[in-house]
N, C-alpha and C. Protein backbone atom coordinates (compact mmCIF):
# COMPACT_ATOMS: atom_id res chain seq x y z
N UNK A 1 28.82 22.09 -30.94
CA UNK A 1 28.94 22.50 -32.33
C UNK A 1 28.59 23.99 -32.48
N UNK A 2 26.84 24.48 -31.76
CA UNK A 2 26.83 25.40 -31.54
C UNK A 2 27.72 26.86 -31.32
N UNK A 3 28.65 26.42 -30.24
CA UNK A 3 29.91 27.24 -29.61
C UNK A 3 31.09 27.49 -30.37
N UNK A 4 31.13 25.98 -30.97
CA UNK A 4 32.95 26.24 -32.06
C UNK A 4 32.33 26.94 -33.12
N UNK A 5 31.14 26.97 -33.72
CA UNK A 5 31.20 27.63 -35.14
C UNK A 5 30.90 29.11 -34.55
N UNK A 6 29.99 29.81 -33.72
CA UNK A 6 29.99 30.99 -32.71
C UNK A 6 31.76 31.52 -32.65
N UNK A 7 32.25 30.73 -32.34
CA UNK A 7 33.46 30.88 -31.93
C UNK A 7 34.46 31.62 -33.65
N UNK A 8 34.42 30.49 -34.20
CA UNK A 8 34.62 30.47 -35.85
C UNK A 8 34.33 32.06 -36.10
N UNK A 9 33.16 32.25 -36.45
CA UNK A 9 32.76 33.33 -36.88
C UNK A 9 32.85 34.46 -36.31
N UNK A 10 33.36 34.76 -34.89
CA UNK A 10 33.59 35.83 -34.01
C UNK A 10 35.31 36.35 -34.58
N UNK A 11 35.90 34.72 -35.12
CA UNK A 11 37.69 35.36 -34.62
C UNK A 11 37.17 35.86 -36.24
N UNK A 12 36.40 35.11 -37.12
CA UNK A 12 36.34 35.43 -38.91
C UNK A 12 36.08 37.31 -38.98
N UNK A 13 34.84 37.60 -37.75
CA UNK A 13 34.90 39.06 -38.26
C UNK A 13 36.24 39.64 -37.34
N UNK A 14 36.42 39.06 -36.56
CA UNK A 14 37.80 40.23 -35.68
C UNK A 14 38.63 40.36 -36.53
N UNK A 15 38.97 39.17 -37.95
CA UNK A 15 40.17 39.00 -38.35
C UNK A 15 39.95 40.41 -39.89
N UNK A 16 38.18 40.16 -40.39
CA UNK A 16 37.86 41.26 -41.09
C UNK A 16 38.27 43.22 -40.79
N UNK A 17 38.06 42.87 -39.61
CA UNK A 17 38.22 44.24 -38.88
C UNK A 17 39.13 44.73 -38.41
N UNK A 18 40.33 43.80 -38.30
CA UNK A 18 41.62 44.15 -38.23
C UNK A 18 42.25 44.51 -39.76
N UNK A 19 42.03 43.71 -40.72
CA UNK A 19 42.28 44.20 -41.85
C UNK A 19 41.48 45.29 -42.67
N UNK A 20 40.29 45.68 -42.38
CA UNK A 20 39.69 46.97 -42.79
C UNK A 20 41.27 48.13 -41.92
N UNK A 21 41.46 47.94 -40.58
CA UNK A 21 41.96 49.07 -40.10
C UNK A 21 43.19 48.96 -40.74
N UNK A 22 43.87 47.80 -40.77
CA UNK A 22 45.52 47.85 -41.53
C UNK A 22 45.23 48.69 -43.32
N UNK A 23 44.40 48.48 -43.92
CA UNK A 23 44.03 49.34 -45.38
C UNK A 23 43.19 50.80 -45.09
N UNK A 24 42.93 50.52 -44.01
CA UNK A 24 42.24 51.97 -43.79
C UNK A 24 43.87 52.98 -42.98
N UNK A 25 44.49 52.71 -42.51
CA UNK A 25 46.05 53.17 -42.35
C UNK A 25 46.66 53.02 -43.48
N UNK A 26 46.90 52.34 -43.87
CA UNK A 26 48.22 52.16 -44.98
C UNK A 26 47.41 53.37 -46.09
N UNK A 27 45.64 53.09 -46.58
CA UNK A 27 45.72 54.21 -47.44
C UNK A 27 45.80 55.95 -46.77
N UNK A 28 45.42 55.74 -45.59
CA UNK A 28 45.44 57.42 -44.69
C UNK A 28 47.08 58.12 -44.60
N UNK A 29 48.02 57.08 -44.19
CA UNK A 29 48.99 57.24 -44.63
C UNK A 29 50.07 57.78 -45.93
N UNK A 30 49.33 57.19 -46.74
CA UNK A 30 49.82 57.06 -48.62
C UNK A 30 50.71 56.04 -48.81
N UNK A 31 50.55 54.71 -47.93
CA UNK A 31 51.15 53.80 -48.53
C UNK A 31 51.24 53.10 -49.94
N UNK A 32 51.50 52.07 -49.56
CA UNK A 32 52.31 50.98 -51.04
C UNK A 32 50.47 50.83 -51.61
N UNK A 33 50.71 51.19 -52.86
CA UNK A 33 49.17 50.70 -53.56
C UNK A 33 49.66 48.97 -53.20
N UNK A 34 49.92 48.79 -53.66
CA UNK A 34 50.39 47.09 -53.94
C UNK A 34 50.08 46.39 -52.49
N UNK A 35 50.47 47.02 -52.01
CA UNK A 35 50.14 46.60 -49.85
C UNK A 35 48.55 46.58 -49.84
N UNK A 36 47.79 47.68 -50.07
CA UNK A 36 46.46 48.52 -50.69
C UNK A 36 45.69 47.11 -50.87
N UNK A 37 46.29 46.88 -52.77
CA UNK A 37 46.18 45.68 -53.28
C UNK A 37 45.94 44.12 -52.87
N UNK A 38 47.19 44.13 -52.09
CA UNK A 38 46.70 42.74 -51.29
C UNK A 38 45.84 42.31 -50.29
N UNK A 39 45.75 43.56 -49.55
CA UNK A 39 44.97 43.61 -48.07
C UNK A 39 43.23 43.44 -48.66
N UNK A 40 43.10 44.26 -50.03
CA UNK A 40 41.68 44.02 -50.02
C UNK A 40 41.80 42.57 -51.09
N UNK A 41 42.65 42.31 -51.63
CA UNK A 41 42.28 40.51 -51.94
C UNK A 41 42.24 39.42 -50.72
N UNK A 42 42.67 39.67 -49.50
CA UNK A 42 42.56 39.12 -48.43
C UNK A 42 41.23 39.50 -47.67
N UNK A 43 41.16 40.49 -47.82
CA UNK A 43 39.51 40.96 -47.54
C UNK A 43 38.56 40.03 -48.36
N UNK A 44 38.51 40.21 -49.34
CA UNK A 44 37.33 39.34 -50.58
C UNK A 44 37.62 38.05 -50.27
N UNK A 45 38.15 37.47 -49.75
CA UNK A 45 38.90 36.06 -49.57
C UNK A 45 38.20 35.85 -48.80
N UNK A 46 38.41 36.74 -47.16
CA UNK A 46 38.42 36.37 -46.09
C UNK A 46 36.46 36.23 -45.74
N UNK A 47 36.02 36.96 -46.96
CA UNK A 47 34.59 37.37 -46.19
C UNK A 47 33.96 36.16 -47.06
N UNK A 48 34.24 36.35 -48.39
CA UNK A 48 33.89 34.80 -49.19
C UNK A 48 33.72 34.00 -48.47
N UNK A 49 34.84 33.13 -47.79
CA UNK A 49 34.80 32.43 -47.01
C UNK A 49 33.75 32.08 -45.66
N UNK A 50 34.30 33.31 -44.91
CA UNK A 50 33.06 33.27 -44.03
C UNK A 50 31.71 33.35 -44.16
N UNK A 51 30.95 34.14 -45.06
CA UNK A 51 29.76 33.64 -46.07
C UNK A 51 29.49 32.07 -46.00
N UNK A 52 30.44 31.58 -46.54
CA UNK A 52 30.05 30.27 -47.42
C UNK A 52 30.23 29.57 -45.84
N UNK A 53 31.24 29.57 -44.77
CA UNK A 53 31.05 29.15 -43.59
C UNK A 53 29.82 28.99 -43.06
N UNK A 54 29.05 30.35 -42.81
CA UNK A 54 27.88 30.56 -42.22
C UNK A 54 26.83 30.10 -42.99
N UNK A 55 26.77 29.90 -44.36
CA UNK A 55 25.62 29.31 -44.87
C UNK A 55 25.77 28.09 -44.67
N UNK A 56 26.97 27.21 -44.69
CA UNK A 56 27.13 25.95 -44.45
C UNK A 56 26.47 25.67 -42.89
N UNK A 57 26.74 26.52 -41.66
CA UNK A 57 25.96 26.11 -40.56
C UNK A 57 25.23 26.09 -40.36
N UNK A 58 23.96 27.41 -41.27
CA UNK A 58 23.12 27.48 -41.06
C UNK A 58 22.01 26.43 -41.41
N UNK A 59 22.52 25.60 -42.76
CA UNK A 59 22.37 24.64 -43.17
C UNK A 59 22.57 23.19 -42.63
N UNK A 60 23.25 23.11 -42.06
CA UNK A 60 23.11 21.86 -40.90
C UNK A 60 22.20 21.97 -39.49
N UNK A 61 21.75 23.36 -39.52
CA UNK A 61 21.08 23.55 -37.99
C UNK A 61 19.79 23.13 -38.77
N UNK A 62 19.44 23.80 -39.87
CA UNK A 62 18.41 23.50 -39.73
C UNK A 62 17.59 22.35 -40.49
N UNK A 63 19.09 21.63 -40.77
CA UNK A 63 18.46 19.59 -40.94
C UNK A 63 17.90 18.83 -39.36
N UNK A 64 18.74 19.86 -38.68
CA UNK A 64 19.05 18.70 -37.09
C UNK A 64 18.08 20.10 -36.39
């Protein structure tokens, strides 16, 4: 259990940090605001999530 949620949370920030760099290009560039737009609602999404992931494990480790 240990390993898959380790696991979980490793691809959760790679997947953060790939999308910081795709909005950190698109705005260095002068791309599409709207592109801009979505990448950081996928951001707020993506970290929400993983938050609420990690409190959820942390919360079962430390019943068991």
């Amino acid at each position: 259990m240990q390993a898959a949620s380790n696991f979980i949370v490793a691809i959760g920030i790679a997947a953060l940090v790939i999308l910081y760099m795709l909005e950190l290009i698109n705005t260095r560039r002068g791309g599409s605001p709207n592109l801009s737009q979505k990448l950081l609602r996928w951001q707020s999404v993506l970290q929400i999530a993983l938050v609420l992931f990690i409190f959820f494990v942390f919360t079962i480790w430390s019943r068991g």
